[in-house]
PDB file of N, CA and C in Angstrom:
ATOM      1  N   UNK A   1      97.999  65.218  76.272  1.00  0.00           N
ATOM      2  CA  UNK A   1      98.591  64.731  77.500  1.00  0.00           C
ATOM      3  C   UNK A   1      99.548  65.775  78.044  1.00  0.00           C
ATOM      4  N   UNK A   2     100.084  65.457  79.171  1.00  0.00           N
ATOM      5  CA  UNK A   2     100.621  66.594  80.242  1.00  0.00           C
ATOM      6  C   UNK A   2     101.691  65.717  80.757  1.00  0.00           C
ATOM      7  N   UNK A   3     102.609  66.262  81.009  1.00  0.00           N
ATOM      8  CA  UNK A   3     103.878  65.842  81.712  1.00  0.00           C
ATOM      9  C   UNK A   3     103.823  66.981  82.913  1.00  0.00           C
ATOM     10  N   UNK A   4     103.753  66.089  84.197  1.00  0.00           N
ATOM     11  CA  UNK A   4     104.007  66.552  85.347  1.00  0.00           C
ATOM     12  C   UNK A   4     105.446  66.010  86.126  1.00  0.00           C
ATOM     13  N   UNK A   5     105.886  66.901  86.962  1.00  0.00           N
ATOM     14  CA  UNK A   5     107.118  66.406  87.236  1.00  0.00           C
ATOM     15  C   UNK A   5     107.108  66.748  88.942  1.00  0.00           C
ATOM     16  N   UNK A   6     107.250  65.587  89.499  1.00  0.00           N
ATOM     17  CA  UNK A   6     107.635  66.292  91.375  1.00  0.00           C
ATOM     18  C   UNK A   6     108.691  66.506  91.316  1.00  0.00           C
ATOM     19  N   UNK A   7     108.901  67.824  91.507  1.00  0.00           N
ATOM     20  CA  UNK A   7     110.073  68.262  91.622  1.00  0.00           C
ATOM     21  C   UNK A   7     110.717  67.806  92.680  1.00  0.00           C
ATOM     22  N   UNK A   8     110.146  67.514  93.698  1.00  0.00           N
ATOM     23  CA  UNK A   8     110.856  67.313  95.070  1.00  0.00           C
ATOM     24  C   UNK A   8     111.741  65.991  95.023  1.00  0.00           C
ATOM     25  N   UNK A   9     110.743  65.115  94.167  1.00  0.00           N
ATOM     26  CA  UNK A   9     111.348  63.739  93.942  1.00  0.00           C
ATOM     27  C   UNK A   9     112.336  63.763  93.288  1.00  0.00           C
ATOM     28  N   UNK A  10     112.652  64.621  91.969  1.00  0.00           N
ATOM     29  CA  UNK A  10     113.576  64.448  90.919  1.00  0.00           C
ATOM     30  C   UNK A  10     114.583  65.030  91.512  1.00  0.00           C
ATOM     31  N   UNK A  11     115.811  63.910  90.869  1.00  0.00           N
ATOM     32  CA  UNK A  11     117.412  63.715  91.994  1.00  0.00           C
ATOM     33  C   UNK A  11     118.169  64.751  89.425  1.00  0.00           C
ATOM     34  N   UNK A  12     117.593  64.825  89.249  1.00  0.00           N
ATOM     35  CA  UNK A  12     117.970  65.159  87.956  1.00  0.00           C
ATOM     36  C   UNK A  12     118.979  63.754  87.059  1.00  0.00           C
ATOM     37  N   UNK A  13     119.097  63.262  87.558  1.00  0.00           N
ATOM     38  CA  UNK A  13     119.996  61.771  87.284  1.00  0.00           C
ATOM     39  C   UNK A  13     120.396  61.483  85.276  1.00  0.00           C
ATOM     40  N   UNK A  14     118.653  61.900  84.548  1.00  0.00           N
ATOM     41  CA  UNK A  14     119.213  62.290  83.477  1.00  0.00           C
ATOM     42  C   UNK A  14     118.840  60.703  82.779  1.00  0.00           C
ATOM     43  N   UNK A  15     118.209  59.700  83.514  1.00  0.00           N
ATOM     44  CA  UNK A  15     117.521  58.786  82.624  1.00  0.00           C
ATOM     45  C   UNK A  15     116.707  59.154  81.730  1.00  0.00           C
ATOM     46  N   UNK A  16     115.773  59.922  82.418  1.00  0.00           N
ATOM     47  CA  UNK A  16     114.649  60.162  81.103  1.00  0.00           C
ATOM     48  C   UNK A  16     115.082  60.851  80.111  1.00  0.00           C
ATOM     49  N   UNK A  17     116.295  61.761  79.764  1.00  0.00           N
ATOM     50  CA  UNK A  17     116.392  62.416  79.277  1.00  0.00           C
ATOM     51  C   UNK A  17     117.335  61.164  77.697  1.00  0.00           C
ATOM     52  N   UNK A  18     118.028  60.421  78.693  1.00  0.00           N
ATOM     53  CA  UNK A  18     118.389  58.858  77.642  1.00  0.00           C
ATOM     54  C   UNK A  18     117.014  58.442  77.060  1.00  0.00           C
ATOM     55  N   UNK A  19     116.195  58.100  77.461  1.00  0.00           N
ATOM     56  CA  UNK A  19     114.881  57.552  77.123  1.00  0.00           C
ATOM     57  C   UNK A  19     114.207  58.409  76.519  1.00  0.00           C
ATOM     58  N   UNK A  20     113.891  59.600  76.714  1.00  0.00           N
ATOM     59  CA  UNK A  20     113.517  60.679  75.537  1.00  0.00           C
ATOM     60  C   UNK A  20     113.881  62.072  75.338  1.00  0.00           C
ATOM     61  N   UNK A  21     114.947  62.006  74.845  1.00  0.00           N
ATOM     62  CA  UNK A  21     115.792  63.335  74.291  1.00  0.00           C
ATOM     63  C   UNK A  21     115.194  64.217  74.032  1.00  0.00           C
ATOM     64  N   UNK A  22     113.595  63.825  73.296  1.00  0.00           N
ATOM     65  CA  UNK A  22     112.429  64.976  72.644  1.00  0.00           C
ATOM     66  C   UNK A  22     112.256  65.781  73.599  1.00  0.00           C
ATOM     67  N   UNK A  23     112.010  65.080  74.841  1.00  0.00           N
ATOM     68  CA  UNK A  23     111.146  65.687  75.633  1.00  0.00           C
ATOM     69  C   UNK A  23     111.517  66.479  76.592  1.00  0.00           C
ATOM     70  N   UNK A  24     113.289  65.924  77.400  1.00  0.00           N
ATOM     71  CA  UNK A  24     113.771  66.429  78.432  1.00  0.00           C
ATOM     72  C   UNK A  24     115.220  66.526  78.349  1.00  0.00           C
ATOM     73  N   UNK A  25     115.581  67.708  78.708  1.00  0.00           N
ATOM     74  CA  UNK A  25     117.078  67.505  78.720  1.00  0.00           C
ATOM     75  C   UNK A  25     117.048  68.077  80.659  1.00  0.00           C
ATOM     76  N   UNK A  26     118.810  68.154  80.432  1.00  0.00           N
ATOM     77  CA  UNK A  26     120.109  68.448  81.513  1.00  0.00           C
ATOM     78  C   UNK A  26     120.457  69.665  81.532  1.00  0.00           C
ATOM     79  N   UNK A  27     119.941  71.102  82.414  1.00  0.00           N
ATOM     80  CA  UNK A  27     120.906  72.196  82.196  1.00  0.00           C
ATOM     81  C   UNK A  27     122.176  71.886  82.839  1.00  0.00           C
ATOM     82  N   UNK A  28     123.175  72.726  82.655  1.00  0.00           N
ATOM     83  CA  UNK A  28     124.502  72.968  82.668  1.00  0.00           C
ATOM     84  C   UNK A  28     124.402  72.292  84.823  1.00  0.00           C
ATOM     85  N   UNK A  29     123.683  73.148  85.332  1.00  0.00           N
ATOM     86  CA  UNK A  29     123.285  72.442  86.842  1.00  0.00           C
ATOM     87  C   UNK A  29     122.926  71.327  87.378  1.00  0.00           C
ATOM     88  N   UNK A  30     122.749  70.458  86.237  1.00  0.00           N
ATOM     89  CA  UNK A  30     122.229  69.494  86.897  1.00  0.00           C
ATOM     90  C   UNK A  30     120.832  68.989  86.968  1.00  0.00           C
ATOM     91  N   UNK A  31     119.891  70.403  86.633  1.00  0.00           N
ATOM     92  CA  UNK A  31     118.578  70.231  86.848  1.00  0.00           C
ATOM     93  C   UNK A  31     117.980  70.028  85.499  1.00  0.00           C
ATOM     94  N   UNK A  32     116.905  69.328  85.630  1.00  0.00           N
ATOM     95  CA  UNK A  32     115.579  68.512  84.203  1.00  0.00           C
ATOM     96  C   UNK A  32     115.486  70.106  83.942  1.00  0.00           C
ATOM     97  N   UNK A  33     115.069  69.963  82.435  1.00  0.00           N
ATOM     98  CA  UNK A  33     114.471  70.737  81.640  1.00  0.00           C
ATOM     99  C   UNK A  33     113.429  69.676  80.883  1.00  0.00           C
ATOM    100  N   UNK A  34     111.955  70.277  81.437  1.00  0.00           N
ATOM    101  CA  UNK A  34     110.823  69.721  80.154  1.00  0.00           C
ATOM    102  C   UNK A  34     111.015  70.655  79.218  1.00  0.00           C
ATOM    103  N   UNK A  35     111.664  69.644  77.719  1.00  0.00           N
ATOM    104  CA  UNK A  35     111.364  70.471  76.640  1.00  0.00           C
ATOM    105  C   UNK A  35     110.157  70.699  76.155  1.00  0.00           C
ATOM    106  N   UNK A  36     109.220  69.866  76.336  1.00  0.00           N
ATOM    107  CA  UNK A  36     107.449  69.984  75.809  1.00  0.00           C
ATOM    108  C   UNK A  36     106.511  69.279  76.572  1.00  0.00           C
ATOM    109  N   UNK A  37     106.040  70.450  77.500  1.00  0.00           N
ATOM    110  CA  UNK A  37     105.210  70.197  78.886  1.00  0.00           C
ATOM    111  C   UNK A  37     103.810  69.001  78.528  1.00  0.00           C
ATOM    112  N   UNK A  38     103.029  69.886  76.807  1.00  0.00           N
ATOM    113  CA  UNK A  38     102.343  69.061  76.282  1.00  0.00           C
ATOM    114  C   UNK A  38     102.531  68.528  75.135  1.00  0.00           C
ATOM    115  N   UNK A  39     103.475  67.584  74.825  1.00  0.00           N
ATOM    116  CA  UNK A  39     103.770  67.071  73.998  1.00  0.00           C
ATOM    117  C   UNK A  39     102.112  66.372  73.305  1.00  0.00           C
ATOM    118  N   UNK A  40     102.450  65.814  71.565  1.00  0.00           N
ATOM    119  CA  UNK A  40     101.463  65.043  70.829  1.00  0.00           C
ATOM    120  C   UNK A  40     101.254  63.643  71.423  1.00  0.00           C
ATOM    121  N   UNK A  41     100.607  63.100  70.644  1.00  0.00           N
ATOM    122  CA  UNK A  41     100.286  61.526  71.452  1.00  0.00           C
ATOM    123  C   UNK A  41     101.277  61.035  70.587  1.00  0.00           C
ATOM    124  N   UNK A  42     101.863  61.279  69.239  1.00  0.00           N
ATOM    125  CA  UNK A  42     102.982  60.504  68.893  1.00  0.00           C
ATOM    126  C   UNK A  42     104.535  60.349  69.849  1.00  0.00           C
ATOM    127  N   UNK A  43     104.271  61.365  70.704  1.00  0.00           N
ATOM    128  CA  UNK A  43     105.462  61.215  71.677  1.00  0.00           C
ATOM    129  C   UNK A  43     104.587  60.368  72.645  1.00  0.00           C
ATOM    130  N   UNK A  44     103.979  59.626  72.728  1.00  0.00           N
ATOM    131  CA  UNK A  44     103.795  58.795  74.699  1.00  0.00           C
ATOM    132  C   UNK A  44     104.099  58.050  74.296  1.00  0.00           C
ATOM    133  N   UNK A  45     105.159  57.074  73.791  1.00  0.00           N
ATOM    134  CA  UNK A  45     105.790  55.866  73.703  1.00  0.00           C
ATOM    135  C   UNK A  45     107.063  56.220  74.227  1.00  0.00           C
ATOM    136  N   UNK A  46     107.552  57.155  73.773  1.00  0.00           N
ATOM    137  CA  UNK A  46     109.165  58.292  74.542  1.00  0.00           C
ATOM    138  C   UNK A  46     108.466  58.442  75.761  1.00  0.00           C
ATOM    139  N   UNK A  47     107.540  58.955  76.153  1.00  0.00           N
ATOM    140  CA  UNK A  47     106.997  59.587  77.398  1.00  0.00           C
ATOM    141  C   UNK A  47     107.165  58.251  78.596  1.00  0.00           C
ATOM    142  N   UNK A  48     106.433  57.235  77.897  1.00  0.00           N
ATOM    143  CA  UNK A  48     106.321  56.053  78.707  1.00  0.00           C
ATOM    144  C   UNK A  48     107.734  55.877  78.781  1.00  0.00           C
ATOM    145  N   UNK A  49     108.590  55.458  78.372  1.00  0.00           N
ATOM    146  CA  UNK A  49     109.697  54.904  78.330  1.00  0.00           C
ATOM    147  C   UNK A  49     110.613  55.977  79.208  1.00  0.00           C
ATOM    148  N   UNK A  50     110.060  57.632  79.404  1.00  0.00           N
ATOM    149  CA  UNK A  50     110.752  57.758  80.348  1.00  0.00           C
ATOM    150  C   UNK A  50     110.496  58.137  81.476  1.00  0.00           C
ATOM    151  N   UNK A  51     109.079  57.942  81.746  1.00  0.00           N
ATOM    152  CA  UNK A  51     108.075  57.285  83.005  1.00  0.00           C
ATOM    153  C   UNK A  51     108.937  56.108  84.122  1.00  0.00           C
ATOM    154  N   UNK A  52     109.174  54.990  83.175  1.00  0.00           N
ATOM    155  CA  UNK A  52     109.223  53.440  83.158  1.00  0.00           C
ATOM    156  C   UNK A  52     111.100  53.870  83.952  1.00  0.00           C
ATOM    157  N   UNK A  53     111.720  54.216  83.142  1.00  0.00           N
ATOM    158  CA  UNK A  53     113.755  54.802  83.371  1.00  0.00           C
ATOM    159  C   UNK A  53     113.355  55.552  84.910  1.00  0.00           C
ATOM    160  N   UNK A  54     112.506  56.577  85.460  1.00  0.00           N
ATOM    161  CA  UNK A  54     112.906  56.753  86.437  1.00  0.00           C
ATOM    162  C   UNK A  54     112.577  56.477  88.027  1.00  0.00           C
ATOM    163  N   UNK A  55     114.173  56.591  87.935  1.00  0.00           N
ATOM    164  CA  UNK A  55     114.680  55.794  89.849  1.00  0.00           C
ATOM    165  C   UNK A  55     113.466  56.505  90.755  1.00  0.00           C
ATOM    166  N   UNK A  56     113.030  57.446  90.206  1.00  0.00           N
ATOM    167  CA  UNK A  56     112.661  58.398  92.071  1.00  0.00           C
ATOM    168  C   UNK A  56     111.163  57.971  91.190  1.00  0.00           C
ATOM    169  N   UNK A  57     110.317  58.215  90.594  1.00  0.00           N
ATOM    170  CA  UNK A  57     109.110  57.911  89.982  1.00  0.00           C
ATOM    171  C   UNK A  57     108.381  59.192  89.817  1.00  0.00           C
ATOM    172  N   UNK A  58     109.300  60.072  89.617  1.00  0.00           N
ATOM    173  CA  UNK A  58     109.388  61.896  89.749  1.00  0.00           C
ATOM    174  C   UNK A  58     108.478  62.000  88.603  1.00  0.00           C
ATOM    175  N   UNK A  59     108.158  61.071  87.627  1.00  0.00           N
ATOM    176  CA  UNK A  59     107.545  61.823  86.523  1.00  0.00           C
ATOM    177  C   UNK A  59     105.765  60.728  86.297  1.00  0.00           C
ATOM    178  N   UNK A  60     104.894  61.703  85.797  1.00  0.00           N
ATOM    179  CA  UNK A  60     103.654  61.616  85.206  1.00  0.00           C
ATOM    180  C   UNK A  60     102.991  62.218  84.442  1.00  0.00           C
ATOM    181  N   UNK A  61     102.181  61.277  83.721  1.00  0.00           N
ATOM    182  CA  UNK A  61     101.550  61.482  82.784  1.00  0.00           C
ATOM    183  C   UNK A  61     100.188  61.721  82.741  1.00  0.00           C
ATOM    184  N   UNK A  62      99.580  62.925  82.563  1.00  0.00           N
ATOM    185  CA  UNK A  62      98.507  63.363  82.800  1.00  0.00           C
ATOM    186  C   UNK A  62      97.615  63.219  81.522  1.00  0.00           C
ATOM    187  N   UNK A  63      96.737  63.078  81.229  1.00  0.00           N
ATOM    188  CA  UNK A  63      95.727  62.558  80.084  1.00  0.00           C
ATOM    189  C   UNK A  63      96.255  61.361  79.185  1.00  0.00           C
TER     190      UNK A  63
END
């Protein structure tokens, strides 16, 4: 699976990054960091959960 992100949409707010720490953090700016673009399938339960957390709907899941 693939984590895609609209950038345009994402306000960086930093839910998903509560919902899965694995996957995404906060630089020092403000802006998302994907820590693992293709994460395993043992992460899409984190993935979903931080699908589900965001406000703008900035994030998807590809395969």
């Amino acid at each position: 699976m693939k984590i895609v992100i609209d950038w345009v949409r994402c306000e960086g707010n930093g839910a998903c990054v509560v919902a899965a720490p694995e996957l995404f953090d906060i630089d020092n700016e403000d802006m998302l960091i994907v820590l693992d673009e293709t994460p395993s399938e043992d992460k899409r339960a984190a993935l979903e959960r931080a699908v589900a957390s965001c406000p703008r709907r900035a994030i998807v899941i590809e395969g």
